[in-house]
C-alpha atoms as a PDB file:
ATOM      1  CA  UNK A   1      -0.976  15.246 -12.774  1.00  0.00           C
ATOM      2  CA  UNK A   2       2.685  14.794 -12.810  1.00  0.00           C
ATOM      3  CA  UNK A   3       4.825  14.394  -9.910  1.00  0.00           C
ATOM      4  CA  UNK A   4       7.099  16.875  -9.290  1.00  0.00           C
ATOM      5  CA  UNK A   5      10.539  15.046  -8.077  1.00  0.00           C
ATOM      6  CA  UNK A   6      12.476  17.922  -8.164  1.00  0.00           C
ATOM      7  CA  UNK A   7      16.266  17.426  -8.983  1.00  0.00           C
ATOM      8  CA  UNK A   8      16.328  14.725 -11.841  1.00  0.00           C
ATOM      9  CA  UNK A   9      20.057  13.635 -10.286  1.00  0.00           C
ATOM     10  CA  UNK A  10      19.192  12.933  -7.156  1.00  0.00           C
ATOM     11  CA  UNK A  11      16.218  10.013  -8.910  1.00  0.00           C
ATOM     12  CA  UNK A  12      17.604   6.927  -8.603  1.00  0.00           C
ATOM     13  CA  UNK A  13      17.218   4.321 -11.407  1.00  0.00           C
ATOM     14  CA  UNK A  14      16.215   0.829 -11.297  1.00  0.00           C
ATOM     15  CA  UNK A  15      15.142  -2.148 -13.591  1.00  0.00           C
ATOM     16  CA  UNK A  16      11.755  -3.606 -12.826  1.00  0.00           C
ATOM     17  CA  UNK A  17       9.677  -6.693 -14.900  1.00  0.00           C
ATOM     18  CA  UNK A  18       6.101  -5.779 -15.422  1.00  0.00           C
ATOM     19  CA  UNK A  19       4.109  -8.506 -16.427  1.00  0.00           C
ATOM     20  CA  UNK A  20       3.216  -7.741 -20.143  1.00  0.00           C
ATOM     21  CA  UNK A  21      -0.551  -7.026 -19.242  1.00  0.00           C
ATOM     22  CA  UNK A  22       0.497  -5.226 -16.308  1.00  0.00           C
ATOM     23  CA  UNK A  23       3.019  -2.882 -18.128  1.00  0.00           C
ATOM     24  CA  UNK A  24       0.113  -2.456 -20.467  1.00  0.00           C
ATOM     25  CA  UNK A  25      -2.131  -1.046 -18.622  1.00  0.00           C
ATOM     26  CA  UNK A  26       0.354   1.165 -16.682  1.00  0.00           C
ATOM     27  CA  UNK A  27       1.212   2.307 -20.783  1.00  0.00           C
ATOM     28  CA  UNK A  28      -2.536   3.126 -20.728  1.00  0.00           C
ATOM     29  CA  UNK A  29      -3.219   4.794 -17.741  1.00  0.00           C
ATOM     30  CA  UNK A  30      -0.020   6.852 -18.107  1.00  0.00           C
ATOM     31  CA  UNK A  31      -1.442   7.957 -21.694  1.00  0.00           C
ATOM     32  CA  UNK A  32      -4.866   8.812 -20.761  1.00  0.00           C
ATOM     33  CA  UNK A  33      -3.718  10.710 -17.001  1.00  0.00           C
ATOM     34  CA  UNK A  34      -0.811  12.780 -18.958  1.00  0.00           C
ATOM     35  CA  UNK A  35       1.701  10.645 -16.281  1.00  0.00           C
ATOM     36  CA  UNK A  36       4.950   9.088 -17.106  1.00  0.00           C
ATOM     37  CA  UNK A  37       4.743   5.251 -16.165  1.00  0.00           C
ATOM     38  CA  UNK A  38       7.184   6.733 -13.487  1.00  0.00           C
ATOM     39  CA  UNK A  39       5.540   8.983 -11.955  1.00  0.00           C
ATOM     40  CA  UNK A  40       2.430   5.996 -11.460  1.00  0.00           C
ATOM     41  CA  UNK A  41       4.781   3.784 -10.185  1.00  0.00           C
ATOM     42  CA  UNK A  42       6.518   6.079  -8.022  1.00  0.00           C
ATOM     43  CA  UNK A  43       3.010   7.178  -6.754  1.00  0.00           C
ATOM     44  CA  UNK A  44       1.254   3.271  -6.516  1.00  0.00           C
ATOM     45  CA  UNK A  45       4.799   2.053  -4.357  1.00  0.00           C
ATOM     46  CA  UNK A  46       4.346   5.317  -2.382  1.00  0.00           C
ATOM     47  CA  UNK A  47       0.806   4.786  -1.199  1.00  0.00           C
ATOM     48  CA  UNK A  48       1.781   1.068  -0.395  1.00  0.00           C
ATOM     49  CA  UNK A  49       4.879   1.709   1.764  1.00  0.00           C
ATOM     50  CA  UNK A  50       2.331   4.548   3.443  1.00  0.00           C
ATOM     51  CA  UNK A  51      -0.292   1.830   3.938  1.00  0.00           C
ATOM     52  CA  UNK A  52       2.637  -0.936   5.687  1.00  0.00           C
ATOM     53  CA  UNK A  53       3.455   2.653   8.065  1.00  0.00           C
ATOM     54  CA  UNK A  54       0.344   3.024   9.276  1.00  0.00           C
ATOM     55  CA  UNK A  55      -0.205  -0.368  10.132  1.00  0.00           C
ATOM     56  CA  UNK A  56       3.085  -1.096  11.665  1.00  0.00           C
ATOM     57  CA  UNK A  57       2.005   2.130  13.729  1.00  0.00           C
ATOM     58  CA  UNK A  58      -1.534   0.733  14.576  1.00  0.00           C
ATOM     59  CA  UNK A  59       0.487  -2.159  15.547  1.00  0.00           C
ATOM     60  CA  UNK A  60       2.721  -0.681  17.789  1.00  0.00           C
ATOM     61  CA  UNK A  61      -0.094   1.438  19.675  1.00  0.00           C
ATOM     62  CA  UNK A  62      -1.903  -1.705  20.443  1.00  0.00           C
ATOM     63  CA  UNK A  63       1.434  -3.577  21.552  1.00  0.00           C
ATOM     64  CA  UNK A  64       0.777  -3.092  25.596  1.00  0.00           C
ATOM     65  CA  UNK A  65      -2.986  -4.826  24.705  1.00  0.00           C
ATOM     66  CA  UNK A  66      -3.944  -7.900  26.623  1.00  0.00           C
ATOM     67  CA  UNK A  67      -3.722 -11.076  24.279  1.00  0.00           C
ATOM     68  CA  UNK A  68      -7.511 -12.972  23.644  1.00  0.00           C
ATOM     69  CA  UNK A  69      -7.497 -16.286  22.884  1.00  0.00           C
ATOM     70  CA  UNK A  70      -9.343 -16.926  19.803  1.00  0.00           C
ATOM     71  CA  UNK A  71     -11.918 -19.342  22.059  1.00  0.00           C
ATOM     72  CA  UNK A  72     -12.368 -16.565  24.132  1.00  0.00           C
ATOM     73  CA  UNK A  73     -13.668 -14.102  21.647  1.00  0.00           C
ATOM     74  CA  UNK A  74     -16.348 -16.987  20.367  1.00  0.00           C
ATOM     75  CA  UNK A  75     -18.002 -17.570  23.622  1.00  0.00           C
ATOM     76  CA  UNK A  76     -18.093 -13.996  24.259  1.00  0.00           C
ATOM     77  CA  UNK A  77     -19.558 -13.590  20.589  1.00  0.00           C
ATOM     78  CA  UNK A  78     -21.982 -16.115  20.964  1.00  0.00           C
ATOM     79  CA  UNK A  79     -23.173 -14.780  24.590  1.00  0.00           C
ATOM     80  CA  UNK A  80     -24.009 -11.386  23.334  1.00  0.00           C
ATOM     81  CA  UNK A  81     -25.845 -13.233  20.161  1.00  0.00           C
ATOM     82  CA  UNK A  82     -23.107 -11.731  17.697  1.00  0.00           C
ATOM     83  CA  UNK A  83     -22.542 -15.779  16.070  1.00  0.00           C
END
């Protein structure tokens, strides 16, 4: 599957370092999924930055959440026989 990016001038281009067994399995998997190293790249940094939004949003819903001290949670652990 190759990712469709549509206008090739508005890509932007940028130098990254792989390190050499890193860049060869990206080599690899592009060769045997019919992908340009870009468009796995593109895709892998995609899925991260998703990941970090969600988060930050699960984060952010929970914000008005009482605080629990970490003792707290123990006892209450250990009284329902959880520890």
């Amino acid at each position: 599957m190759t990712l469709d990016f549509g206008d090739m001038s508005s890509l932007k281009r940028a130098t990254v370092y792989f390190d050499p067994d890193l860049h060869t399995a990206l080599r690899v998997k592009a060769a045997a999924t019919d992908q340009s190293l870009s468009d796995i790249v593109n895709a892998a940094v995609r899925l991260r930055l998703e990941e970090d939004a969600d988060d930050l949003g699960a984060f952010d819903s929970r914000k008005h959440e009482p605080n629990l001290a970490f003792e707290d949670v123990l006892k209450d652990l250990r009284r329902r026989g959880k520890l």
